[in-house]
N, C-alpha and C. Protein backbone atom coordinates (compact mmCIF):
# COMPACT_ATOMS: atom_id res chain seq x y z
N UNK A 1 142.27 146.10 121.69
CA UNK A 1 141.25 146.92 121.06
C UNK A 1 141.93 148.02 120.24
N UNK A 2 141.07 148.19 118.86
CA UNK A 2 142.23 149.36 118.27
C UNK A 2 141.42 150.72 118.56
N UNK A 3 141.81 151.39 119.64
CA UNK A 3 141.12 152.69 119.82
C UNK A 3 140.81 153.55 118.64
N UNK A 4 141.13 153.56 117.51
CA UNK A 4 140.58 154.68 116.69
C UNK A 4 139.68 153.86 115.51
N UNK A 5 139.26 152.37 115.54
CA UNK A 5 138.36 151.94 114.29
C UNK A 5 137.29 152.50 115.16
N UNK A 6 136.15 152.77 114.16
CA UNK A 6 136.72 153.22 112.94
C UNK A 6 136.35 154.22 112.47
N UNK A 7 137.21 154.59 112.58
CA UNK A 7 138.13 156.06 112.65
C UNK A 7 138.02 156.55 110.98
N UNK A 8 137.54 157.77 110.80
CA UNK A 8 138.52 157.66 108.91
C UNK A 8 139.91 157.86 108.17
N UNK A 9 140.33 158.14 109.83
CA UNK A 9 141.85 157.61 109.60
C UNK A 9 142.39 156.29 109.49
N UNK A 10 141.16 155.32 110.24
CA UNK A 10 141.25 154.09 110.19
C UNK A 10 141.43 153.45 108.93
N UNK A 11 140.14 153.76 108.67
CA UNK A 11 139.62 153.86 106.85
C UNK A 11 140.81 153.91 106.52
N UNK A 12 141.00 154.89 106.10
CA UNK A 12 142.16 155.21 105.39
C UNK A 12 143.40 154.20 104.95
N UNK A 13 143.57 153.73 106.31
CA UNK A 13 145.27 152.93 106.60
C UNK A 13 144.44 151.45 105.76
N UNK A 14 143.13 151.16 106.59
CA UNK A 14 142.44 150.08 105.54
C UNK A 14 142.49 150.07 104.44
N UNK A 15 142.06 151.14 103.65
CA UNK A 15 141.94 151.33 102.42
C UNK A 15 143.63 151.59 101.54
N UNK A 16 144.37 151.65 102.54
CA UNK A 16 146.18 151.52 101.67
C UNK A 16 146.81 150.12 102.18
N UNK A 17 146.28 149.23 102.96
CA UNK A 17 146.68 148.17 102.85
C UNK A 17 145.75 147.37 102.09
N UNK A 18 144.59 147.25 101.58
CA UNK A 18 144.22 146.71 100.65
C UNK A 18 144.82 147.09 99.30
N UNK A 19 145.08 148.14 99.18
CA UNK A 19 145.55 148.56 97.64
C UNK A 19 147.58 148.38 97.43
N UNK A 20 147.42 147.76 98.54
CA UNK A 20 149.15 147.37 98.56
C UNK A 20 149.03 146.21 98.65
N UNK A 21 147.99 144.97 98.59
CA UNK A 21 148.26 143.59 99.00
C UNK A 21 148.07 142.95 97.36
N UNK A 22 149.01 142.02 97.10
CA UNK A 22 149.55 141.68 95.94
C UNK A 22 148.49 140.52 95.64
N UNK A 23 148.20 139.92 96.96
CA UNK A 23 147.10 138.42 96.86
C UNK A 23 146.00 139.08 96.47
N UNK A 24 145.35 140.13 96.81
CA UNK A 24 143.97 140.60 96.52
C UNK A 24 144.12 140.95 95.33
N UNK A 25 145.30 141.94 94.84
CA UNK A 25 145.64 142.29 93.34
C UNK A 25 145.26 141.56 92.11
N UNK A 26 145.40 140.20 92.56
CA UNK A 26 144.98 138.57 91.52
C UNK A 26 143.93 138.30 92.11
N UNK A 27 143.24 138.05 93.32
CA UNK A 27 141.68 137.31 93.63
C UNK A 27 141.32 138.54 93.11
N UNK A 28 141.09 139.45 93.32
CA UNK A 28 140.28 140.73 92.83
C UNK A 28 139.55 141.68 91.92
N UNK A 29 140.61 140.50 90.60
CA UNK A 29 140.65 140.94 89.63
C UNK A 29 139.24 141.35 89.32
N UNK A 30 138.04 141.02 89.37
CA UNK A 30 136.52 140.89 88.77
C UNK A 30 136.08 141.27 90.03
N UNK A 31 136.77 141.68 90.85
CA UNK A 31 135.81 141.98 92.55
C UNK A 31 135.63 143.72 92.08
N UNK A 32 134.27 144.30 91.59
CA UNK A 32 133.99 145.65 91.26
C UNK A 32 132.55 145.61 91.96
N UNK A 33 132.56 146.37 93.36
CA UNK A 33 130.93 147.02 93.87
C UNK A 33 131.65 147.45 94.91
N UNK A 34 130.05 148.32 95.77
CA UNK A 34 130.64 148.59 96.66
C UNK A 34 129.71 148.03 97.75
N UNK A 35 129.88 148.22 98.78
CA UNK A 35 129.54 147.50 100.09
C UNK A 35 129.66 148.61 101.56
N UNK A 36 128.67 148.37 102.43
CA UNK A 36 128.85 148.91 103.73
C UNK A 36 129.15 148.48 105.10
N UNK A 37 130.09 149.05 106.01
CA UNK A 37 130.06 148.30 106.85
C UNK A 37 129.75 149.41 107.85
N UNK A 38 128.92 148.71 108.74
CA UNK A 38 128.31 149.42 109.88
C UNK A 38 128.91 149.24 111.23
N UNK A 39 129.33 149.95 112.02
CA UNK A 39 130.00 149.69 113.20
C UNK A 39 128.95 150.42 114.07
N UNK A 40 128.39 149.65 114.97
CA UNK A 40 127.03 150.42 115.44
C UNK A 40 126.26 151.16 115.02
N UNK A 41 126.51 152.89 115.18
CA UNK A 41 126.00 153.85 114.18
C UNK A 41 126.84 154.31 113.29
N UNK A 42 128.13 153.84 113.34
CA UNK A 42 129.14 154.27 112.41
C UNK A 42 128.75 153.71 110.63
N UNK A 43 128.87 154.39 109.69
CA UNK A 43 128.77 153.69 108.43
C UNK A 43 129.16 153.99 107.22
N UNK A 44 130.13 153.34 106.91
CA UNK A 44 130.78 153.43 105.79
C UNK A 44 130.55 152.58 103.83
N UNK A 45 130.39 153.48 102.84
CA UNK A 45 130.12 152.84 101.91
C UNK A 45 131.86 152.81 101.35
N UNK A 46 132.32 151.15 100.79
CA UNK A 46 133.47 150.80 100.03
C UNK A 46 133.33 150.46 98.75
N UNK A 47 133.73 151.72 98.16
CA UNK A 47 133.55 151.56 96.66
C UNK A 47 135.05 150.50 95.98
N UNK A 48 135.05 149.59 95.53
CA UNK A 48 135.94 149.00 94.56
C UNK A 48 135.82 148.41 93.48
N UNK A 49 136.86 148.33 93.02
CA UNK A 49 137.02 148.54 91.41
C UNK A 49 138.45 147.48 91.07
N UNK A 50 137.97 146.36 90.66
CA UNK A 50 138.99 145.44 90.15
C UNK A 50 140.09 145.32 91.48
N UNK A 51 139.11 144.85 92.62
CA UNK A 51 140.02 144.64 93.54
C UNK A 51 140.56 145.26 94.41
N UNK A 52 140.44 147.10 94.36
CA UNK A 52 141.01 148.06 94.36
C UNK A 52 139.91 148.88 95.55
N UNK A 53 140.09 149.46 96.63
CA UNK A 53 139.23 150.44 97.18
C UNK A 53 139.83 151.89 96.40
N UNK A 54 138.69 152.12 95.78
CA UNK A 54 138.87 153.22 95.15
C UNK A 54 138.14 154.74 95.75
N UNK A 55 137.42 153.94 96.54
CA UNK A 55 136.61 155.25 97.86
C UNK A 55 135.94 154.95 99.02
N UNK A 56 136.32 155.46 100.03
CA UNK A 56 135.48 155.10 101.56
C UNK A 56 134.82 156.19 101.70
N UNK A 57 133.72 156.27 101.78
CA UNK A 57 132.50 157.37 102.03
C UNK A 57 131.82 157.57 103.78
N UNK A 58 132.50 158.06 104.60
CA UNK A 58 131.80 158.02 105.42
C UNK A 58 130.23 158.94 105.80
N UNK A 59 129.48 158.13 106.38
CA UNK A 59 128.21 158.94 106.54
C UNK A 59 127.17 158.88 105.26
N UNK A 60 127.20 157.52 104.68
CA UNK A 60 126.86 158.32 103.24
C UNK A 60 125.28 158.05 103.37
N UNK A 61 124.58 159.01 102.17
CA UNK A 61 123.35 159.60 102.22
C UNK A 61 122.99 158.31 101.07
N UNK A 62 121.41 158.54 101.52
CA UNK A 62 120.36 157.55 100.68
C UNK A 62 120.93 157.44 99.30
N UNK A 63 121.71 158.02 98.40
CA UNK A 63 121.54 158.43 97.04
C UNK A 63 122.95 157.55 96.45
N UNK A 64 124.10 157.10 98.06
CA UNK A 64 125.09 155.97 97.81
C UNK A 64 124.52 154.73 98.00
N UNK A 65 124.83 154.31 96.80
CA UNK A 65 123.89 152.70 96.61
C UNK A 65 125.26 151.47 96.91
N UNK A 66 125.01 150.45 97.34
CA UNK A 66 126.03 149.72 97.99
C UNK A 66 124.95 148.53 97.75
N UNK A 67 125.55 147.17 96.95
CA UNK A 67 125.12 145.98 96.81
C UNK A 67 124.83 144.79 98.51
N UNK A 68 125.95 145.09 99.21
CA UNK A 68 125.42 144.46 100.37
C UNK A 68 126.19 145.23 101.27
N UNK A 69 126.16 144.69 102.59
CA UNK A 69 127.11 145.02 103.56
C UNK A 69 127.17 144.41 104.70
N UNK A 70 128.09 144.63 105.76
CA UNK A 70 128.10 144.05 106.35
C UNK A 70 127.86 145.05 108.36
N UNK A 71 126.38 144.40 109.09
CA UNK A 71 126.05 145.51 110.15
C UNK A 71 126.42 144.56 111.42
N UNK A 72 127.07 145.17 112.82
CA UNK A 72 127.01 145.09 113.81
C UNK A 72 127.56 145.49 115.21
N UNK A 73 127.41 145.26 115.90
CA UNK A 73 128.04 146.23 117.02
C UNK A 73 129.56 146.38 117.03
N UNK A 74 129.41 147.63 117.84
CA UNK A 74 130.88 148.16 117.71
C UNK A 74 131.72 146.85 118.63
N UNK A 75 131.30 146.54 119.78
CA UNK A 75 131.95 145.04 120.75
C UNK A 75 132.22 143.73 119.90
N UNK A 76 131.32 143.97 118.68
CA UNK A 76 131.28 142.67 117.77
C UNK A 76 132.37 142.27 116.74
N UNK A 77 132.84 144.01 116.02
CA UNK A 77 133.76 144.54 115.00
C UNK A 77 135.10 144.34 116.20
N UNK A 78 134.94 144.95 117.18
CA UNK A 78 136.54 144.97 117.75
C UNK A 78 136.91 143.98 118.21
N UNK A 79 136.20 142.50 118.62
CA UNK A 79 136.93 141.55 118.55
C UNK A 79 137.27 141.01 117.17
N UNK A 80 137.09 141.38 116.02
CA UNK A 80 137.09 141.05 114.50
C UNK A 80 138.55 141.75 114.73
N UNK A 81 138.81 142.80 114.46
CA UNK A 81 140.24 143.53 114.23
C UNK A 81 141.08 143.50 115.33
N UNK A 82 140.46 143.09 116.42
CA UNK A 82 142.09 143.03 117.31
C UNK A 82 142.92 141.94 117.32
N UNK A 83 143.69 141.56 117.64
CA UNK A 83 145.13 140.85 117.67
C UNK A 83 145.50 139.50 117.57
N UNK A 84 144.16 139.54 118.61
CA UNK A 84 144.01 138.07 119.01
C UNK A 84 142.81 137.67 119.01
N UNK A 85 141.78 137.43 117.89
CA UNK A 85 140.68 137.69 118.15
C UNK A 85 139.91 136.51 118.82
N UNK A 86 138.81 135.95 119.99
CA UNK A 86 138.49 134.82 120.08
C UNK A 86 137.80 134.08 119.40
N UNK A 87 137.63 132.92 119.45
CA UNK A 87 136.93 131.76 118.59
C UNK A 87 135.70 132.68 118.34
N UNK A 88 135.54 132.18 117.19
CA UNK A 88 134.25 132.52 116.29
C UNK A 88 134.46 134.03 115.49
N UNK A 89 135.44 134.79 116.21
CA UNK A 89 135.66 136.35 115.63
C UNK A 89 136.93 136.18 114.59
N UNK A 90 137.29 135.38 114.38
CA UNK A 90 138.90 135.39 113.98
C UNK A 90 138.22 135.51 111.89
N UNK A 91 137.84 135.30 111.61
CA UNK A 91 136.69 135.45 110.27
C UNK A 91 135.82 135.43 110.42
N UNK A 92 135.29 136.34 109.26
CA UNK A 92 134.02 137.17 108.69
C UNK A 92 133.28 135.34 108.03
N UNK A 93 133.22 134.75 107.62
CA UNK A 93 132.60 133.66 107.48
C UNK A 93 131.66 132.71 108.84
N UNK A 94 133.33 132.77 109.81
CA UNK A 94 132.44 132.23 111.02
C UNK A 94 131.44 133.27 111.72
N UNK A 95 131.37 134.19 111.66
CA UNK A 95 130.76 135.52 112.50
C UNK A 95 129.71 135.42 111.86
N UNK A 96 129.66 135.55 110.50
CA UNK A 96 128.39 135.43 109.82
C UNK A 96 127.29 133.77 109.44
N UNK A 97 127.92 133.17 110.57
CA UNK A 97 127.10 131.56 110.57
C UNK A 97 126.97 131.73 112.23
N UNK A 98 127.61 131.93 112.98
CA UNK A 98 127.80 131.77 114.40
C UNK A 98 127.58 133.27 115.36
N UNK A 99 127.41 134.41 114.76
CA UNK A 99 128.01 135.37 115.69
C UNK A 99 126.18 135.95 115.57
N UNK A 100 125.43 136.25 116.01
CA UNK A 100 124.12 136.42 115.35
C UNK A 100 123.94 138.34 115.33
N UNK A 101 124.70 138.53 116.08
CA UNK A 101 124.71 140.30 115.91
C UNK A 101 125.69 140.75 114.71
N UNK A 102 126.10 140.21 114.04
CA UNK A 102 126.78 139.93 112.30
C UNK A 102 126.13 139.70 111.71
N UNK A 103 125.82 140.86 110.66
CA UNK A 103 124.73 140.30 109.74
C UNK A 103 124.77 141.07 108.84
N UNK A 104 124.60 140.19 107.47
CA UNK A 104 124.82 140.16 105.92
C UNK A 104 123.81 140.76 105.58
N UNK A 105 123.76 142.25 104.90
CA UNK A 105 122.56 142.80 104.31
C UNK A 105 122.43 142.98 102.89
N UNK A 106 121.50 143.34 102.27
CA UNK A 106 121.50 143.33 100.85
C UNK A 106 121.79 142.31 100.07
N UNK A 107 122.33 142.27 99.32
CA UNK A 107 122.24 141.03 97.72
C UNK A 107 123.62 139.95 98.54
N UNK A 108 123.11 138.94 99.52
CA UNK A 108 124.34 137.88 99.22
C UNK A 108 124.50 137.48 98.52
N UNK A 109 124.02 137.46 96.84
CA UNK A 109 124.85 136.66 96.27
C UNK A 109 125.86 137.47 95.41
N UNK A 110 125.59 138.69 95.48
CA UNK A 110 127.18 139.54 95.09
C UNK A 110 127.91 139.38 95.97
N UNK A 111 127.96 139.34 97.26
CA UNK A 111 128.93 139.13 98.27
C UNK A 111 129.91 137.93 97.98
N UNK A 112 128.51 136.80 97.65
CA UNK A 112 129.21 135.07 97.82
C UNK A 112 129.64 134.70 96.14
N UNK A 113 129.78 135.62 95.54
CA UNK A 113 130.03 135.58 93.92
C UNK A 113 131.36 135.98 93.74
N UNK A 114 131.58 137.11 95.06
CA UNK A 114 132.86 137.96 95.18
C UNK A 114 133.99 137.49 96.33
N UNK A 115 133.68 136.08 97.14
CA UNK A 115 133.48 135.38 98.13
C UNK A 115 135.16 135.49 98.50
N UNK A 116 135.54 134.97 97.47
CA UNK A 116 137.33 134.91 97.32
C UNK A 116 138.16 136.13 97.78
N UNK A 117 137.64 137.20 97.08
CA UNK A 117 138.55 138.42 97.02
C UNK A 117 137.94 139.10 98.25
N UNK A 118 136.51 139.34 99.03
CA UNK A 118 136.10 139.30 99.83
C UNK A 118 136.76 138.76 101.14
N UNK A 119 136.99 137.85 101.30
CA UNK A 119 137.50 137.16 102.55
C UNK A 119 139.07 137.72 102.50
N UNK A 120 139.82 137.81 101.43
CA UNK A 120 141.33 138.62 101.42
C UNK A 120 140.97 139.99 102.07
N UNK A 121 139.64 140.43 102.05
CA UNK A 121 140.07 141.94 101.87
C UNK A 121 139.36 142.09 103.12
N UNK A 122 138.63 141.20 103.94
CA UNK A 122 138.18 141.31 105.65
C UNK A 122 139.54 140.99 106.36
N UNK A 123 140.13 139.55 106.06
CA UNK A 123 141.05 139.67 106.52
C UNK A 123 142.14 140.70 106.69
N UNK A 124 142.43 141.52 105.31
CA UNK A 124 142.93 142.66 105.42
C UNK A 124 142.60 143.40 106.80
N UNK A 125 141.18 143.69 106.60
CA UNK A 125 140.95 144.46 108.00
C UNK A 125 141.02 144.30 109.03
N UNK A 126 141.23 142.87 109.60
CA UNK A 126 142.03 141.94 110.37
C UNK A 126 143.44 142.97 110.90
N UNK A 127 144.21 142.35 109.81
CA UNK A 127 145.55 142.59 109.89
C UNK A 127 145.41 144.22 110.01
N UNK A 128 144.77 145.12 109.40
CA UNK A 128 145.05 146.61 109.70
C UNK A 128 144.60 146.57 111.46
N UNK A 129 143.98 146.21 111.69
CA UNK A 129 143.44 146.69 113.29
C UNK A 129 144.24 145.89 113.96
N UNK A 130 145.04 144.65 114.00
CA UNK A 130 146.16 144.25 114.46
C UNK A 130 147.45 144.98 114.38
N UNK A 131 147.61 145.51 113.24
CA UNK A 131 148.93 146.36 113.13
C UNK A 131 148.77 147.63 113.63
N UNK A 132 147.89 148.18 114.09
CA UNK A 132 147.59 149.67 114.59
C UNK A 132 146.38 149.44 115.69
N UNK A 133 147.05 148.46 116.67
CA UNK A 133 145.95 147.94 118.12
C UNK A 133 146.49 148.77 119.13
């Protein structure tokens, strides 16, 4: 379990290993919105820009607009980022067909338009909550 997701220090280390990963750099290229992810009551809007997290907003108010996101329990997210995660948690694809407290809000088809650079950049969050478990 990574005791501090998510943390906005968490954020943070998330948001510098996405902007250091060379694969997302090229899928990413056209990946520009932003998106929320909800960790119980926790909630964060991810602004990006050609691939790029260019801002993590925590707490944000009615007036941050976010194309989709992604909501569910905090027990649900920490088998997503820890180490070893079990069947069905190991991707954001299977969680969101199989996991039913995972769930896709707002416009899927910006999500599934952005599908490519998307799945680099969950996995990212993968690998950050593995490297700091």
């Amino acid at each position: 379990m990574t005791s501090d997701f998510p943390s906005p220090d968490w954020m943070d280390r998330f948001k510098a290993v996405v902007n250091a990963d060379p694969e997302l750099a090229i899928a990413g290229r056209w990946f520009t919105t932003a998106f929320s992810v909800t960790v119980g009551d926790v909630r964060y809007a991810v602004r990006v820009e050609q691939g790029k997290i260019t801002e993590i907003i925590a707490s944000p108010r009615f007036d941050v607009r976010c194309a989709f996101g992604f909501r569910a329990p905090r027990e649900v997210w920490d088998k997503f980022v820890s180490a070893d995660p079990p069947p069905l948690f190991h991707d954001f694809f299977a969680m969101l067909m199989r996991v039913p407290e995972f769930v896709l809000e707002g416009d899927g088809l910006v999500a599934m338009q952005n599908a490519r650079a998307l799945h680099r950049m969950m996995n990212l969050m993968r690998k950050t909550g593995a490297a700091h478990g």
